[in-house]
N, C-alpha and C. Protein backbone atom coordinates (compact mmCIF):
# COMPACT_ATOMS: atom_id res chain seq x y z
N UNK A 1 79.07 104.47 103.58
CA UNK A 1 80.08 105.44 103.91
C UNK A 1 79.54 106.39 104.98
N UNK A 2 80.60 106.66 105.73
CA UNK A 2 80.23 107.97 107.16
C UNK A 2 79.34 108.74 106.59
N UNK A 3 79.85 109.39 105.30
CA UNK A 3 79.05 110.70 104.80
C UNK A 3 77.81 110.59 104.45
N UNK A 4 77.47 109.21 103.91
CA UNK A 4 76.20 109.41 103.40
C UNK A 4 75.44 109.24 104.35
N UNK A 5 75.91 108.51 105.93
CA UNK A 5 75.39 108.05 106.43
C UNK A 5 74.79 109.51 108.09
N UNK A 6 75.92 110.42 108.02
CA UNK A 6 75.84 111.36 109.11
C UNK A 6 74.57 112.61 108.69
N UNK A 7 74.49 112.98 107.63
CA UNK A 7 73.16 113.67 107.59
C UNK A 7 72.13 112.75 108.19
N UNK A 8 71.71 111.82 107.95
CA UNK A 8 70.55 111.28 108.72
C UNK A 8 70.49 111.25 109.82
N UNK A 9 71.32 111.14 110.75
CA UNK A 9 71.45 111.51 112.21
C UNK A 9 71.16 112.89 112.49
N UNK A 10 71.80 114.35 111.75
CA UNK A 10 71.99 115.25 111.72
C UNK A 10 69.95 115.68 111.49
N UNK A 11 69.53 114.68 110.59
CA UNK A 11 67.80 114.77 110.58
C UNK A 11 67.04 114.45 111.55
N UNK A 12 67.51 113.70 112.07
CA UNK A 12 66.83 112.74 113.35
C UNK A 12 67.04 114.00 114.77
N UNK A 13 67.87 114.53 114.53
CA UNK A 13 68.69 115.37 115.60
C UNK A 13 67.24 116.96 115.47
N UNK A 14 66.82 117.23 113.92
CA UNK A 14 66.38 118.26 114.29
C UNK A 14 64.79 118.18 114.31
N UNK A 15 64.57 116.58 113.85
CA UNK A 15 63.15 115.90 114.36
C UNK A 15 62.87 116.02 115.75
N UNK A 16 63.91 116.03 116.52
CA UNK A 16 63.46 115.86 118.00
C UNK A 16 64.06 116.86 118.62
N UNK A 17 63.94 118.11 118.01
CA UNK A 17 63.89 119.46 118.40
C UNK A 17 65.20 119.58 119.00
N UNK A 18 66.50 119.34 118.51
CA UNK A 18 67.62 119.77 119.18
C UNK A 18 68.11 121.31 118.52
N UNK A 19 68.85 121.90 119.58
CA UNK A 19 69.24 123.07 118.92
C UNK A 19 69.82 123.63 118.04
N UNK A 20 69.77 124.39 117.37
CA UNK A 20 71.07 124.36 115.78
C UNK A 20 72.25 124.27 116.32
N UNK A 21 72.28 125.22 117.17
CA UNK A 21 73.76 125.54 117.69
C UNK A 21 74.52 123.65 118.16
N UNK A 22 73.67 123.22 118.82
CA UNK A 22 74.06 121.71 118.81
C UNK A 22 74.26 121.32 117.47
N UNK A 23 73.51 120.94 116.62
CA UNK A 23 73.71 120.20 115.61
C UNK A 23 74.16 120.86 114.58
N UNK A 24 74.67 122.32 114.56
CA UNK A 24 75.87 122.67 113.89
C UNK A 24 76.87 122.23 114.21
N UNK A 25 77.40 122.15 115.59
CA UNK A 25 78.57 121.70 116.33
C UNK A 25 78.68 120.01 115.77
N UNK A 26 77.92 119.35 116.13
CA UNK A 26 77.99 118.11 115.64
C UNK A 26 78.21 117.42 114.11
N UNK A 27 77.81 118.41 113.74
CA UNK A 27 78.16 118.34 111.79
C UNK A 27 79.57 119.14 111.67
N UNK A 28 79.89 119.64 112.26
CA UNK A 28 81.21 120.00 111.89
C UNK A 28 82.33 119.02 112.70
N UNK A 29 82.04 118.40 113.90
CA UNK A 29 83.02 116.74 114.15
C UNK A 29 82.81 115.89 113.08
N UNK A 30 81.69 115.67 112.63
CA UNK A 30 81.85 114.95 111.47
C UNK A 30 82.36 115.25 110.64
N UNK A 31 82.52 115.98 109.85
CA UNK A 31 83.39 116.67 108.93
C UNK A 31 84.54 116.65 109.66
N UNK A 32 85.01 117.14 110.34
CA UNK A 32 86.19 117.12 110.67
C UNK A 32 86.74 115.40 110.86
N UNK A 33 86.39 114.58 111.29
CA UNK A 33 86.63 113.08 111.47
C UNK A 33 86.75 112.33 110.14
N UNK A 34 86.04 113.31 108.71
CA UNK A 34 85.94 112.72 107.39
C UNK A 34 87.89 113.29 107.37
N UNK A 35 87.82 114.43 107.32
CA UNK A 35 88.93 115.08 107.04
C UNK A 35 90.36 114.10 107.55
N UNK A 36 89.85 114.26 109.12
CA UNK A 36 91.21 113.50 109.95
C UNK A 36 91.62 112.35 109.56
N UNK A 37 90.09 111.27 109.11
CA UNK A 37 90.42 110.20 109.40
C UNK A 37 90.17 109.48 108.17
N UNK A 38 89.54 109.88 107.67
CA UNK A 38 88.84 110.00 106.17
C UNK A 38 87.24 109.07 106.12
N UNK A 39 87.02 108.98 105.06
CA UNK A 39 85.41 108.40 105.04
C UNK A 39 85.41 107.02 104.42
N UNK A 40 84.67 106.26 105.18
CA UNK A 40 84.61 104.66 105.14
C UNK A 40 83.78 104.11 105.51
N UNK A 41 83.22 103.25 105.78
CA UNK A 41 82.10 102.95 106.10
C UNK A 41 81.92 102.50 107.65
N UNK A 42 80.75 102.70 107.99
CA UNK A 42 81.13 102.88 109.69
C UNK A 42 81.45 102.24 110.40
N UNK A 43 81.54 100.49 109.81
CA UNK A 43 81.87 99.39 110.87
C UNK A 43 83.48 99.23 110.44
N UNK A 44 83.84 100.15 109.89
CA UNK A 44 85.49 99.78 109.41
C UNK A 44 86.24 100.69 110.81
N UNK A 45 85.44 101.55 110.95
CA UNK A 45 85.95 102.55 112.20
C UNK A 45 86.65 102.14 113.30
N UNK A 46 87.67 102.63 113.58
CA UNK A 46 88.26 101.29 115.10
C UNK A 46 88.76 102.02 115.98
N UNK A 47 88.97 101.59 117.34
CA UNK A 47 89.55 102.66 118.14
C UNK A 47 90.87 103.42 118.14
N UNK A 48 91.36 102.44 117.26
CA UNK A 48 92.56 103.17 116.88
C UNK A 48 92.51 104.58 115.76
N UNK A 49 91.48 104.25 115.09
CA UNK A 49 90.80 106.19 114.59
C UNK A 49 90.59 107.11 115.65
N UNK A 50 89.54 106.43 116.65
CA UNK A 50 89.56 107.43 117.95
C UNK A 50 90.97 108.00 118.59
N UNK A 51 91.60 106.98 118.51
CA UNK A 51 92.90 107.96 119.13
C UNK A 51 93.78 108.36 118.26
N UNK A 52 93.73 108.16 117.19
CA UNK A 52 94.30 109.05 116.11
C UNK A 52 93.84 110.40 115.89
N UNK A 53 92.45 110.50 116.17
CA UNK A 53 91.29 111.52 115.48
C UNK A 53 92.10 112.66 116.94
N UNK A 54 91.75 111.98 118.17
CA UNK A 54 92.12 112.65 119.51
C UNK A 54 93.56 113.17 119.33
N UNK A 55 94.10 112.69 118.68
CA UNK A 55 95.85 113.24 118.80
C UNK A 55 95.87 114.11 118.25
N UNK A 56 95.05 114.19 116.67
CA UNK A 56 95.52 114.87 116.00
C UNK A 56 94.86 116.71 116.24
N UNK A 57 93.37 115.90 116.77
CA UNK A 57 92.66 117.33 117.44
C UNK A 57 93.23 117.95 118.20
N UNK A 58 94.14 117.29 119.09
CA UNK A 58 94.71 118.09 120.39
C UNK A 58 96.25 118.98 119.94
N UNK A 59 96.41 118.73 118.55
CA UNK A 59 97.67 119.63 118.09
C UNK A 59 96.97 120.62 117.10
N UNK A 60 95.76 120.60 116.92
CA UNK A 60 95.11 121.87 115.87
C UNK A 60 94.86 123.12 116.98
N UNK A 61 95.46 124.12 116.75
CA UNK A 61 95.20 125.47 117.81
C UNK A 61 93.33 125.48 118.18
N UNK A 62 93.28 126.26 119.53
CA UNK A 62 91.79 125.63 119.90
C UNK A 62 91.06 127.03 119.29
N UNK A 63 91.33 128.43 118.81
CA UNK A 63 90.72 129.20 118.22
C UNK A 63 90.73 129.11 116.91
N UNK A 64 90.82 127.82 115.84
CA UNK A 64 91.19 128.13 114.78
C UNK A 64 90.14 128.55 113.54
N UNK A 65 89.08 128.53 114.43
CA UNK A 65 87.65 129.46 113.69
C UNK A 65 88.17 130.79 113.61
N UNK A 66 88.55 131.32 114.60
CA UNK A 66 88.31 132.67 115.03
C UNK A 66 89.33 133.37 115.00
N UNK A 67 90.40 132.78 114.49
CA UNK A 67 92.03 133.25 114.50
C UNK A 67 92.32 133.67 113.21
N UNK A 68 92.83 134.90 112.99
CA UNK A 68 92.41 135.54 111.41
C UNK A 68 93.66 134.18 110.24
N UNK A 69 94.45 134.17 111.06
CA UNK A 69 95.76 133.56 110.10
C UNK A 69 95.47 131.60 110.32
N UNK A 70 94.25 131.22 110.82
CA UNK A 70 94.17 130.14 110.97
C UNK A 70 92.63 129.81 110.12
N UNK A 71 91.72 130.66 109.94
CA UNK A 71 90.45 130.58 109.27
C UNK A 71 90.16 129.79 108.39
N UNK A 72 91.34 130.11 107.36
CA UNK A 72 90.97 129.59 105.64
C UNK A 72 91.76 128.41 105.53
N UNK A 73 92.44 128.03 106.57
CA UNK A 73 93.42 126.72 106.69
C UNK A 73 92.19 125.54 106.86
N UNK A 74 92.85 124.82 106.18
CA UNK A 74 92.58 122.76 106.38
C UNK A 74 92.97 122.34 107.50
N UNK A 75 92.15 121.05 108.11
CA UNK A 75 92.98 120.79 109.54
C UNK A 75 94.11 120.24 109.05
N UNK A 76 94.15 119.71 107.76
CA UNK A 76 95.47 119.24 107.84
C UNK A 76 96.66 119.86 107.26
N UNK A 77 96.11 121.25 107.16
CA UNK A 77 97.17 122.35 106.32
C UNK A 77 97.58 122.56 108.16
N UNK A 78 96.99 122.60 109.01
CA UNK A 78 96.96 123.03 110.30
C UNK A 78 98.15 121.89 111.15
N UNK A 79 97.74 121.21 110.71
CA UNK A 79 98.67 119.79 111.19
C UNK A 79 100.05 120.30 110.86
């Protein structure tokens, strides 16, 4: 499965000295791609997730960290 499988990247990432701020950012696409697209194992993945994942990102508001009435929302309460 994605999940069990994306921390280890996320390890490998801070083995070879990448920045948090990077590999915070990058753990939260993952999470977010579990959310969008849900979690499966990685060769099930198809491009048709990619452009699902892309559609659906491009209708979630782009401040929705930082937006008081958008914070505590799900992407897909957001959807």
């Amino acid at each position: 499965m994605f999940s069990t499988l994306y921390p280890k990247h996320l390890e490998e990432m801070r083995e070879n000295r990448r920045r948090q701020d990077t590999i915070n950012e990058v753990d939260g696409t993952y999470k977010d791609i579990i959310e969008l697209i849900g979690d499966k194992p990685i060769d099930e993945y198809t491009n048709i997730d990619g452009r699902d994942y892309r559609e659906k990102l491009s209708q979630i508001p782009k401040n929705r960290k930082k937006v008081k009435r958008y914070k505590d929302k799900t992407l897909k309460e957001l959807l």
